[in-house]
Protein backbone atom coordinates (compact mmCIF):
# COMPACT_ATOMS: atom_id res chain seq x y z
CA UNK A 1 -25.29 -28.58 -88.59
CA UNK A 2 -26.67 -26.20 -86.25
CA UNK A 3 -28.16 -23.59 -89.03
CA UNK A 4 -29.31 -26.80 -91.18
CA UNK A 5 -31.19 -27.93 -87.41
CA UNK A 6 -32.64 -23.83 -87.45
CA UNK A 7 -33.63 -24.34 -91.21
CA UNK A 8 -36.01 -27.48 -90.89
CA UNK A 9 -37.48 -25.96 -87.81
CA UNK A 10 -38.18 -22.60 -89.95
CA UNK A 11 -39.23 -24.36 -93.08
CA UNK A 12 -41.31 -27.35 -91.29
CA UNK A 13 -43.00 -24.34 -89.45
CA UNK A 14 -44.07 -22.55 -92.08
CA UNK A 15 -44.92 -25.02 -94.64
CA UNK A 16 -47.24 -26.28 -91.88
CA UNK A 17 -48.59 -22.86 -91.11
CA UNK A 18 -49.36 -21.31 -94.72
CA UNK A 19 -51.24 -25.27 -95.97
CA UNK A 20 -53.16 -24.84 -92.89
CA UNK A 21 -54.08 -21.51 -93.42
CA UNK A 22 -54.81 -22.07 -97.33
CA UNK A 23 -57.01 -25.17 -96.37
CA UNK A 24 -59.07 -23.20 -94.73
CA UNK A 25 -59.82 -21.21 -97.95
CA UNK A 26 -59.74 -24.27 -99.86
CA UNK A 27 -62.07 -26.23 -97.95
CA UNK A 28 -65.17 -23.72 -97.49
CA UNK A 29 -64.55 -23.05 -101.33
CA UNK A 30 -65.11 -26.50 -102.00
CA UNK A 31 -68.01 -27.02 -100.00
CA UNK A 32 -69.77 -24.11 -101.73
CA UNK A 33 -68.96 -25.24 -105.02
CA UNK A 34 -65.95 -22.69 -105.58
CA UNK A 35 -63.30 -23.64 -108.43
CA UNK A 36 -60.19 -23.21 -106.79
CA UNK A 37 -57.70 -23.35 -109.74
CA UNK A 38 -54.05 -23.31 -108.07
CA UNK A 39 -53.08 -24.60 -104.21
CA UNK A 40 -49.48 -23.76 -103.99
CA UNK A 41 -47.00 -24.00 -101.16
CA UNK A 42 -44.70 -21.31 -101.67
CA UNK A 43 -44.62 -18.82 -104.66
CA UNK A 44 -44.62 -19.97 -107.81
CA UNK A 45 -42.94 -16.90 -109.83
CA UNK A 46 -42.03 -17.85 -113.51
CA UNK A 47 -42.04 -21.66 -112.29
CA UNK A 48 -42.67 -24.04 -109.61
CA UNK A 49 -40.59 -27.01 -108.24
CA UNK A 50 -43.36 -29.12 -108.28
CA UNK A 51 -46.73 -29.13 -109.71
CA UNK A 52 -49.64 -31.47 -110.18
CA UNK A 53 -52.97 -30.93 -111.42
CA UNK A 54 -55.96 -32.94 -109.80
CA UNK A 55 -59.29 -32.73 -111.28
CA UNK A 56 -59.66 -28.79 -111.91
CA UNK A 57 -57.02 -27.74 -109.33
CA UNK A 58 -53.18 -27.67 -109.13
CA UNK A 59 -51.42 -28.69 -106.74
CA UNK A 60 -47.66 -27.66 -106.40
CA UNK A 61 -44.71 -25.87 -104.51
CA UNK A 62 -43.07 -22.61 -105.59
CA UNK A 63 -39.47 -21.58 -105.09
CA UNK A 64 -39.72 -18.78 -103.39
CA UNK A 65 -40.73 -19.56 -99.29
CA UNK A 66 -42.29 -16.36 -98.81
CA UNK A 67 -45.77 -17.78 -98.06
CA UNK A 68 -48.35 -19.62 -100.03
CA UNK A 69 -51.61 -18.85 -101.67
CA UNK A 70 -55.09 -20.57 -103.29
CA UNK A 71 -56.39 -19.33 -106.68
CA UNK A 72 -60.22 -18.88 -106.22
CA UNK A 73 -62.46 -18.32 -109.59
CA UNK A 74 -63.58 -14.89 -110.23
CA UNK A 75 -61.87 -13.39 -107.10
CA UNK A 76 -59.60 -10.43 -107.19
CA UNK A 77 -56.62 -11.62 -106.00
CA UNK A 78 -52.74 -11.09 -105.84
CA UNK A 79 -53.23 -12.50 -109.25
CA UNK A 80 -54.83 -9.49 -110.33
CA UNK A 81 -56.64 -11.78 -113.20
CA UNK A 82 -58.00 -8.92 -115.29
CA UNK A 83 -58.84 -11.00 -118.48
CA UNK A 84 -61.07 -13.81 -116.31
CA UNK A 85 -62.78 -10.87 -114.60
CA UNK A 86 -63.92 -9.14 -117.65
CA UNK A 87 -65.54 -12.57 -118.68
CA UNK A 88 -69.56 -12.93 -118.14
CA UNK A 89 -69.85 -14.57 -114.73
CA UNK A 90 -69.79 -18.46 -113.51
CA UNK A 91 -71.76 -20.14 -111.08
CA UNK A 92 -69.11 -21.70 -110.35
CA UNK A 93 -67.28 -18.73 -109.62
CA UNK A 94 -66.59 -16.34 -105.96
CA UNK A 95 -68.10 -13.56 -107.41
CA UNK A 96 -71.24 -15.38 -108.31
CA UNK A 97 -71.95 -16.66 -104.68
CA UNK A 98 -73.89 -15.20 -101.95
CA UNK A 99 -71.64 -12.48 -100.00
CA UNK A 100 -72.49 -14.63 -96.53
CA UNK A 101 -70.73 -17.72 -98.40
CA UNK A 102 -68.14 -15.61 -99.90
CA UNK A 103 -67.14 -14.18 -95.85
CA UNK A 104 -67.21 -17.75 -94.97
CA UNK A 105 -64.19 -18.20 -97.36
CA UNK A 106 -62.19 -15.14 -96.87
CA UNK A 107 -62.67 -16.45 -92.89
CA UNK A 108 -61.54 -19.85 -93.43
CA UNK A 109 -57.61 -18.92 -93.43
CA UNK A 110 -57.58 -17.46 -89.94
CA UNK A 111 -60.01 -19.32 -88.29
CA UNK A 112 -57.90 -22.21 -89.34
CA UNK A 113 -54.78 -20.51 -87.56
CA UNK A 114 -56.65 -19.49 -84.74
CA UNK A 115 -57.94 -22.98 -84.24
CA UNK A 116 -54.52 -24.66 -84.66
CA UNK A 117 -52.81 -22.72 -81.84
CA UNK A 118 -55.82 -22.98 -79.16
CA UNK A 119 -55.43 -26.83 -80.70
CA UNK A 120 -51.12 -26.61 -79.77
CA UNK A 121 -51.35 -25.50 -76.34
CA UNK A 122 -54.23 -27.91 -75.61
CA UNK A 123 -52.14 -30.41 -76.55
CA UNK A 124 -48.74 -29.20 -75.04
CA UNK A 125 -50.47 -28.71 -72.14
CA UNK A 126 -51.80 -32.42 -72.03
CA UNK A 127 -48.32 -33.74 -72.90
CA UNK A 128 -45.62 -31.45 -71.14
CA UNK A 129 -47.73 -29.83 -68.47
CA UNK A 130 -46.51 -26.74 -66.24
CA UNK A 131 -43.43 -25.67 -65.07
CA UNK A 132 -43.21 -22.67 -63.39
CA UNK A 133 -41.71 -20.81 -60.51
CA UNK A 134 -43.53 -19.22 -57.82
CA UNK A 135 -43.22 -15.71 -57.18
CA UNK A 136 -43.67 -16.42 -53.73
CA UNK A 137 -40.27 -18.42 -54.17
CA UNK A 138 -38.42 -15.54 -55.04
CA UNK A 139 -37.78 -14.88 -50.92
CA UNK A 140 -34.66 -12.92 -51.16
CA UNK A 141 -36.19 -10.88 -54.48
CA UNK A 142 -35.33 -10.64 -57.89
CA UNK A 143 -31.99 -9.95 -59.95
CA UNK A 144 -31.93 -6.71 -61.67
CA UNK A 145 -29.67 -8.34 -64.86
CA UNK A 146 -29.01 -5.61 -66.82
CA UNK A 147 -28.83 -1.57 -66.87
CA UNK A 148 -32.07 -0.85 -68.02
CA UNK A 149 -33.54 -2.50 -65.01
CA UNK A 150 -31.34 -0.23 -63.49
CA UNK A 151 -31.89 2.89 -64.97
CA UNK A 152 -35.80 2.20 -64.39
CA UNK A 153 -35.17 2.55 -60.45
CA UNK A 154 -35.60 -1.32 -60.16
CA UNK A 155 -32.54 -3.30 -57.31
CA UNK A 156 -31.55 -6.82 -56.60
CA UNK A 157 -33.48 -7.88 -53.60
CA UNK A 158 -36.67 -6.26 -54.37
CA UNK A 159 -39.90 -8.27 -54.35
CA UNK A 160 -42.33 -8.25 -57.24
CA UNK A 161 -45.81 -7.36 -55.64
CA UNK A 162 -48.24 -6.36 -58.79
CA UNK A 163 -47.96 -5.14 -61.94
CA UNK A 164 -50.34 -2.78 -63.26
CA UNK A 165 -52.59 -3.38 -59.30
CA UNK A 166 -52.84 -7.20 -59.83
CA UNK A 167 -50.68 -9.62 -58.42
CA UNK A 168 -48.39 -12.14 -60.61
CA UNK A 169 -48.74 -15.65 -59.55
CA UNK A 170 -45.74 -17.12 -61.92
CA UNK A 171 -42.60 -15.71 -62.47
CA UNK A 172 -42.03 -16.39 -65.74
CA UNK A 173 -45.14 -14.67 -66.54
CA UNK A 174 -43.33 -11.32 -64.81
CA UNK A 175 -40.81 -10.32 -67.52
CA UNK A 176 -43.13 -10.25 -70.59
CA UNK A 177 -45.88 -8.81 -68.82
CA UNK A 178 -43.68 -5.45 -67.32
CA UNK A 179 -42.89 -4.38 -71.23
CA UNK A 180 -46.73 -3.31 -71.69
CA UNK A 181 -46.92 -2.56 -67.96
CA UNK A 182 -47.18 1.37 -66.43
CA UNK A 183 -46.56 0.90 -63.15
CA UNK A 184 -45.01 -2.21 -60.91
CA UNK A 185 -45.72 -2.15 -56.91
CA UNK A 186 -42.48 -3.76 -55.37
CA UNK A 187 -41.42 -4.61 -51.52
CA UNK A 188 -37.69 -3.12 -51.06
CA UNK A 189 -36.50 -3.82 -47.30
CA UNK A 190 -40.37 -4.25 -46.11
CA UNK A 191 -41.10 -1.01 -47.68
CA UNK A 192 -44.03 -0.42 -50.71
CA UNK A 193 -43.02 1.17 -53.67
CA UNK A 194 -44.15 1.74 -56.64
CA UNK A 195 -41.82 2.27 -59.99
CA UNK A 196 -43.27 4.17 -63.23
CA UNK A 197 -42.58 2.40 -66.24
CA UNK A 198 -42.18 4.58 -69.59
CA UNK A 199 -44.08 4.45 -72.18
CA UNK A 200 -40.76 3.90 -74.63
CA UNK A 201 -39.87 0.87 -72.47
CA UNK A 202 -39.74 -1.67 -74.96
CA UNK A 203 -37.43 1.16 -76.86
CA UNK A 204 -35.28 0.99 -74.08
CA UNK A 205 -34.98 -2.51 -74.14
CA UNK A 206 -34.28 -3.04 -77.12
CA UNK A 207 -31.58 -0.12 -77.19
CA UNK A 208 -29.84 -2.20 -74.36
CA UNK A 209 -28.63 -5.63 -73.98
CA UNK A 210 -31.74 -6.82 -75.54
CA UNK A 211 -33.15 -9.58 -72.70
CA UNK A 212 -35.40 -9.13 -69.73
CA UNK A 213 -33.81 -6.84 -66.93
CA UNK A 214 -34.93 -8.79 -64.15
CA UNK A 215 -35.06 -12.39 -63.31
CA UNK A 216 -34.31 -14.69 -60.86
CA UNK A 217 -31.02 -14.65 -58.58
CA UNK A 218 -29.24 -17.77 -58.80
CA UNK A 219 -25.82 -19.10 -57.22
CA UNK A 220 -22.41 -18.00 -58.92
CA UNK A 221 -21.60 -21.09 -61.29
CA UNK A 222 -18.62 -21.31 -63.42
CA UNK A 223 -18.73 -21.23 -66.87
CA UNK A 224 -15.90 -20.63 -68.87
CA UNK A 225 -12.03 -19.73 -67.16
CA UNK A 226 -10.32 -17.04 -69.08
CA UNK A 227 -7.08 -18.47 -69.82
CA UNK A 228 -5.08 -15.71 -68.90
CA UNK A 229 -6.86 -15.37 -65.39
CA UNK A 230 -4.75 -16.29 -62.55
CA UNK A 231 -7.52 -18.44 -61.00
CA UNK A 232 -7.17 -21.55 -63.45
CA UNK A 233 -5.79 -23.60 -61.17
CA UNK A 234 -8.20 -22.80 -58.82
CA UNK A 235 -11.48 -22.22 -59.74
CA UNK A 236 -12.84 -24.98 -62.96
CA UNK A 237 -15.89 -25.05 -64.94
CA UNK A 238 -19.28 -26.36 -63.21
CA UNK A 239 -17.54 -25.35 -59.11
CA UNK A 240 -20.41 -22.99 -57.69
CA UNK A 241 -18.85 -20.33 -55.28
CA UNK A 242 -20.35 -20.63 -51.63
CA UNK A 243 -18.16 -18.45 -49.64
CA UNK A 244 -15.49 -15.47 -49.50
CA UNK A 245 -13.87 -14.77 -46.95
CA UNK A 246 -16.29 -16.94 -44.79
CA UNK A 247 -18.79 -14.64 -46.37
CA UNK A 248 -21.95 -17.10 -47.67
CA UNK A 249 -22.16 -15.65 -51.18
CA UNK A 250 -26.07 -17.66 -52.08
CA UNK A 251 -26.44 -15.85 -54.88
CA UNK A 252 -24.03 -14.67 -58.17
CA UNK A 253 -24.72 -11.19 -57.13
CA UNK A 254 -22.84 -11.10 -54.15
CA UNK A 255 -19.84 -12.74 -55.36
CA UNK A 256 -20.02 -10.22 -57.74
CA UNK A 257 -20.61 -6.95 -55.46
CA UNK A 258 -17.60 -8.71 -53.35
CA UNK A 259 -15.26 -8.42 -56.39
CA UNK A 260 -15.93 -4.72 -57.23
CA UNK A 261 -14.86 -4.42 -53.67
CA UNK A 262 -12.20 -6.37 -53.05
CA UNK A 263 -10.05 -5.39 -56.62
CA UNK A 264 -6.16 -6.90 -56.63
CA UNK A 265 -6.84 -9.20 -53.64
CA UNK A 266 -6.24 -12.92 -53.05
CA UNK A 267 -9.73 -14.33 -50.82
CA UNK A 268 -10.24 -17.45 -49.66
CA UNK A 269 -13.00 -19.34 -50.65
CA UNK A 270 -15.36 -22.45 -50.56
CA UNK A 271 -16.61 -23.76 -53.96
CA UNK A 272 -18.95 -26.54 -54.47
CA UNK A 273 -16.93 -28.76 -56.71
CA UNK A 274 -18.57 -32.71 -57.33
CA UNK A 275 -20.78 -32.21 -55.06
CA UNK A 276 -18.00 -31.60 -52.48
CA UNK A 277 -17.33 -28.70 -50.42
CA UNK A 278 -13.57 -27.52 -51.74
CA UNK A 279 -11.32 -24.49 -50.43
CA UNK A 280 -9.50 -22.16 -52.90
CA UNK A 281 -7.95 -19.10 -53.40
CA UNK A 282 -9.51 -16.90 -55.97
CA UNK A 283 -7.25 -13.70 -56.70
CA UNK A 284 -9.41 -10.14 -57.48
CA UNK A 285 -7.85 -8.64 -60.44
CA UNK A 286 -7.29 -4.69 -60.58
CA UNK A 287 -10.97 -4.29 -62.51
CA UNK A 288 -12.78 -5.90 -59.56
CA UNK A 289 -13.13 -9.56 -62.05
CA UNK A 290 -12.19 -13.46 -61.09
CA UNK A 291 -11.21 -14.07 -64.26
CA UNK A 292 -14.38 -16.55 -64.62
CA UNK A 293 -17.76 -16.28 -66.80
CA UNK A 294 -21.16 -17.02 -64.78
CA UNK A 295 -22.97 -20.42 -66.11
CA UNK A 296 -26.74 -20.77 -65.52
CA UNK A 297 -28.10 -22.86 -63.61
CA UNK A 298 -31.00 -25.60 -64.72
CA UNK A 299 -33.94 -25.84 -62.80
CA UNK A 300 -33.16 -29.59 -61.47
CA UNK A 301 -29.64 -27.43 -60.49
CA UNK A 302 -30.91 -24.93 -58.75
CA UNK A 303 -33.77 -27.28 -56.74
CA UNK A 304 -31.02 -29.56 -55.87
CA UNK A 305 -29.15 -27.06 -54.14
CA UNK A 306 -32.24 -26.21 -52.01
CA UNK A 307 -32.65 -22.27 -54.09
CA UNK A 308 -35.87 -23.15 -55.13
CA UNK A 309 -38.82 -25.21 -55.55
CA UNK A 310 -40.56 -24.95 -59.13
CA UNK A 311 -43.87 -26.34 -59.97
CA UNK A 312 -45.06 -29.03 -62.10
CA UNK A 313 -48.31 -29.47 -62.59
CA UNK A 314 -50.11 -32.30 -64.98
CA UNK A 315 -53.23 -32.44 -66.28
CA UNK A 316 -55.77 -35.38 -67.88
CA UNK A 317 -56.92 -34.68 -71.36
CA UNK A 318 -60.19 -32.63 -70.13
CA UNK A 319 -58.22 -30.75 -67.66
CA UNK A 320 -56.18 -29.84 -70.55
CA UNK A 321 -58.77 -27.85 -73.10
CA UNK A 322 -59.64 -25.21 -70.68
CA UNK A 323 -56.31 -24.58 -69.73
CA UNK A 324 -54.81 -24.61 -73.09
CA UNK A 325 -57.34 -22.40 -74.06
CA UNK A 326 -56.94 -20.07 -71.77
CA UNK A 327 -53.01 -19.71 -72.82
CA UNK A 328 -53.50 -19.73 -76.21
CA UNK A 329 -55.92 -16.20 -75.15
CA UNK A 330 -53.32 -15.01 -73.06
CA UNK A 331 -51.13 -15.31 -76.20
CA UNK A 332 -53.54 -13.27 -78.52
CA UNK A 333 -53.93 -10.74 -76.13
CA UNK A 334 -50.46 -10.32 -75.83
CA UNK A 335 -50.00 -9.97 -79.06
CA UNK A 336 -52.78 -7.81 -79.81
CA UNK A 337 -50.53 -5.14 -76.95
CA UNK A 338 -47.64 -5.83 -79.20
CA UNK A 339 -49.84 -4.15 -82.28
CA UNK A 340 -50.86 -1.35 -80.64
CA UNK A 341 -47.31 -0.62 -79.42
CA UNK A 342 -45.78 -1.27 -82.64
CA UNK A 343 -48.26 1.35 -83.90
CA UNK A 344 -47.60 3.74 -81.18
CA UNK A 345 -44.63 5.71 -82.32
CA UNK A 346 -43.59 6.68 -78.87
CA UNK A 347 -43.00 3.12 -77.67
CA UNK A 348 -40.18 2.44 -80.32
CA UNK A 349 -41.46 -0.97 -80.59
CA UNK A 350 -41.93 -0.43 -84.46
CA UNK A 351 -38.02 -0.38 -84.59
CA UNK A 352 -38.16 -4.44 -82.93
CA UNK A 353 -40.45 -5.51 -86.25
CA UNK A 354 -38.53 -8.22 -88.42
CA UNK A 355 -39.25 -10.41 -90.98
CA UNK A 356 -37.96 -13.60 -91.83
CA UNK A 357 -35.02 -13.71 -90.89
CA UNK A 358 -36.51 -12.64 -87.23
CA UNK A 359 -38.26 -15.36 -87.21
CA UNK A 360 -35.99 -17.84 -88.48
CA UNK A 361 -33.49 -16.45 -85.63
CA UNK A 362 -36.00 -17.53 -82.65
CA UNK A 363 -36.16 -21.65 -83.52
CA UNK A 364 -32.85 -22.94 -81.63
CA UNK A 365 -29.91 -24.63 -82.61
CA UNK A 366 -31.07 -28.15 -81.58
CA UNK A 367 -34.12 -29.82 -81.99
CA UNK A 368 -37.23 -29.44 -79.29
CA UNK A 369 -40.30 -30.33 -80.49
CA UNK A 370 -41.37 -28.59 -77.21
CA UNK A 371 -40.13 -25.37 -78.39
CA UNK A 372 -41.16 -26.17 -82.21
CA UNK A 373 -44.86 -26.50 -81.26
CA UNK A 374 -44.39 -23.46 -78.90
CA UNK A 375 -43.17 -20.99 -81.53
CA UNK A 376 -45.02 -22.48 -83.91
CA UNK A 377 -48.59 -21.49 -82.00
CA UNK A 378 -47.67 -17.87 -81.66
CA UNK A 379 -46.49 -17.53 -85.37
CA UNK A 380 -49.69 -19.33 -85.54
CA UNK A 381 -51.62 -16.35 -83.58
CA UNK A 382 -49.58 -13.68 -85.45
CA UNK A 383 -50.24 -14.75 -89.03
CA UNK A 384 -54.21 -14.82 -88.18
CA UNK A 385 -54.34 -11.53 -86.39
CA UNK A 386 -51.96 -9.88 -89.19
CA UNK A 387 -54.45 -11.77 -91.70
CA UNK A 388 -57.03 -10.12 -90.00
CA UNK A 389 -55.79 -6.10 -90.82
CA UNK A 390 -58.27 -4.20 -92.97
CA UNK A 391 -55.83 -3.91 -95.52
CA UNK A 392 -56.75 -4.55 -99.34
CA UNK A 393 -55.16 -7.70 -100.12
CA UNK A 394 -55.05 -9.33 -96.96
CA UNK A 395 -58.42 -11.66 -96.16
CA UNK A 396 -59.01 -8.54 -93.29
CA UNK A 397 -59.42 -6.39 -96.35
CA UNK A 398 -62.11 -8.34 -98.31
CA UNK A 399 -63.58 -8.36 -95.21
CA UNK A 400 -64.15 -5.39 -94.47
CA UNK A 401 -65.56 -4.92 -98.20
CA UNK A 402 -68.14 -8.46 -98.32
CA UNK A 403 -69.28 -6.59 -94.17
CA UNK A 404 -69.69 -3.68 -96.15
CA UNK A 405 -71.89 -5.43 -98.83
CA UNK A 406 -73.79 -7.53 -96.25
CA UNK A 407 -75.04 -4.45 -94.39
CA UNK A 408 -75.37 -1.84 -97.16
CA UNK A 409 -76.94 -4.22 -100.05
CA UNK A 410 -74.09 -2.76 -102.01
CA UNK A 411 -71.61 -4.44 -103.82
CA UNK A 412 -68.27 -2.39 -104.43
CA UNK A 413 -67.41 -2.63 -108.24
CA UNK A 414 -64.35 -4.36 -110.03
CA UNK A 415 -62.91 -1.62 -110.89
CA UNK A 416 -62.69 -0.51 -107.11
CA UNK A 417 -61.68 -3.99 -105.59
CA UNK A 418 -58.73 -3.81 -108.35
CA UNK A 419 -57.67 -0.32 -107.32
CA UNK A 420 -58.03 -1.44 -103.69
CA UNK A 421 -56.21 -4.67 -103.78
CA UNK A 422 -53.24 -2.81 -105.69
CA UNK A 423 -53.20 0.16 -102.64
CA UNK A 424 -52.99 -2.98 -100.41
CA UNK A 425 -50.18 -4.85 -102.65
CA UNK A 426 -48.35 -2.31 -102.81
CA UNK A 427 -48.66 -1.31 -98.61
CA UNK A 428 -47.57 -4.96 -98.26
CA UNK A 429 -44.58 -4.42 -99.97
CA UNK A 430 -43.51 -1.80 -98.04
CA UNK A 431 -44.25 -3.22 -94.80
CA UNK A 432 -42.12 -6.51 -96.23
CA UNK A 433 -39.29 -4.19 -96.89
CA UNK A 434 -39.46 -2.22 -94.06
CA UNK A 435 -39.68 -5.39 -91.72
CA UNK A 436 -36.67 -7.19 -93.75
CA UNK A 437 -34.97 -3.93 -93.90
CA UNK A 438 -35.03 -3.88 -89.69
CA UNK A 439 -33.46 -7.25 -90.25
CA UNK A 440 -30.22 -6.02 -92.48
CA UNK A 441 -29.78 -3.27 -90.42
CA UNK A 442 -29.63 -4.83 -86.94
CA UNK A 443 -27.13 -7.75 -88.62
CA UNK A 444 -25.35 -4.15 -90.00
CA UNK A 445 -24.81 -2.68 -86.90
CA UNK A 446 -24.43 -5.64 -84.33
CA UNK A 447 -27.89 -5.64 -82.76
């Protein structure tokens, strides 16, 4: 059930993405009296699942969900339609229109995606609104929550100041934003510091346990009780440890720190259990473990029990276009830092590219049309800006060939689009196998 819930996210997605996108080939064709010939959901290799033709076009849906694609009239395509090209030219063809009407086309796929996401986050902004925590909240610091975080001189307790010389108003924002970072300006004990951050961070990450290395610190919980662990009498799922030893432990850390410290003894302790204050004994095995696994909190959790206070902010419909704008800019800039560190060999970001089954891995298990519309923008983002690449056979490569003709009055033969738009089929290809490849071999070795 859970990988059928994944599967209609994935599919829904991007079935929604690639119709948008071809629409806005489509459409600009259309106006400029362009014969668009197929409009196909899906690849259509040998045969189609469905197919319907409507006045001069058809419509249909391919087998094989790898994307989608309009036929335009006297365009070299993916089709590579030698025999229509060698024909005397249409009016009613591409190649017969004006090159400013011909960018207009090539255009009309990304603006489309561009204008869709801005369109998302306005309107997730107007319905859902903001929830975020201060990082002003964070009074007792941050949780370092996993090795890398350690290895990059970063503690528990330290206070996020700025990252890069500006300040960082929401948390949330402070994870993402430290993997393109150099430099972070933290408050340890009252004291200013400032910690490096490599250039092969996102390497690093990635080489590790594979999820931010700092976030917020949050009370011990109880999650799952190891069988075997002499506590199961005492401690049960959901009781949230409060003190050891008459030690106040806030936070999971120091429950934790007290364990390593305390191996093969029997403490007594104070759990919150039903809202009720409870005493047990919780016996230290010889590793320095309670025999328990840490839960995580919610944020209606962790504001009950007085840890924080997160932010919700609403917003009227106007309110809501400047502000969804302004994240959906946030998100291409972001994105645009994940390019230029994927092509930056010594980041090791290139090795975190994945295709499909990447993507189909970040829609959860259950439904949230919060989180659909949410991944669905940035895949939104992503396919415009990779759309965008001056690569033959992507719209960024025809392009880059109709600027070329606007400004130089010259118009780059057949014979050279074909040549180029095989170079960039065949560069596609590779970057399709190289991306899926990632895939196998992180489900080869684990990662």
């Amino acid at each position: 059930m859970e990988i059928a819930i994944k599967l209609s996210q994935f599919l829904l997605s991007l079935s929604l993405l690639i119709i948008l996108h071809e629409l806005g080939h489509f459409i600009p064709a259309k106006l400029f009296k362009t014969r668009v010939e197929k409009f196909y959901l899906f690849f259509d290799i040998k045969f189609s699942l469905f197919k319907k033709k409507i006045g001069e076009t058809e419509y249909g849906i391919g087998w094989l969900p790898l994307g989608g694609y309009v036929k335009i009239s006297g365009m070299i395509d993916e089709s590579m339609d030698k025999e229509q090209m060698a024909l005397p030219p249409q009016p009613w063809e591409f190649r017969t229109k004006p090159a400013w009407q011909r960018l207009i086309i090539m255009l009309g796929g990304v603006t489309v995606n561009f204008i869709l996401a801005f369109v998302i986050y306005i309107g997730m902004t107007f319905y859902y609104g903001d929830l975020y925590l201060k990082t002003s909240e964070l009074k007792d610091g941050i949780a370092v929550t996993s090795k890398v975080g350690e290895e990059l001189g970063f503690k528990t307790g330290d206070k996020i100041l700025a990252i890069d010389g500006e300040s960082v108003t929401k948390f949330n924002e402070v994870p993402n934003k430290l993997l393109f970072a150099k430099s972070v300006t933290i408050d340890r004990n009252g004291a200013k510091q400032t910690i490096n951050l490599p250039v092969d961070l996102i390497k690093k990450v990635m080489g590790g346990e594979k999820r931010p290395f700092i976030g917020w610190r949050e009370p011990f919980a109880v999650g799952m009780v190891d069988e075997k662990s002499a506590n199961i009498n005492n401690l049960k799922p959901k009781d949230i440890v409060l003190k050891m030893n008459g030690m106040t432990t806030k936070y999971a850390d120091q429950v934790v720190d007290y364990a390593k410290t305390h191996k093969g003894q029997t403490v007594a302790a104070i759990v919150l259990r039903n809202e009720v204050e409870t005493p047990v004994n919780i016996s230290i095995n010889a590793n320095g473990k309670i025999g328990v696994y840490q839960a995580r909190l919610g944020v209606e959790s962790l504001e009950k029990l007085g840890i924080y206070s997160f932010t919700e902010q609403r917003y009227g419909f106007l309110e809501s276009i400047p502000v969804g704008i302004t994240k959906g800019k946030d998100q291409l800039l972001g994105y645009g830092k994940q390019l230029k560190a994927i092509f930056n060999p010594e980041t090791g970001a290139y090795k975190g590219v994945g295709g499909f089954k990447a993507i189909f891995d970040i829609f959860p298990k259950t439904w949230s049309w919060e989180v659909f519309w949410s991944i669905t923008a940035i895949l939104s983002i992503m396919l415009g800006v990779m759309n965008l690449l001056p690569i033959p056979a992507l719209d960024g490569g025809h392009v880059v060939f109709l600027l070329y003709e606007i400004v130089s009055g010259k118009k780059p033969s057949d014979k050279f689009l074909e040549n180029a738009q095989m170079v960039g089929f065949v560069l596609l290809i590779t970057l399709l196998v190289f991306a899926n490849g990632n895939d196998i071999y992180k489900a080869i070795i684990g990662g």
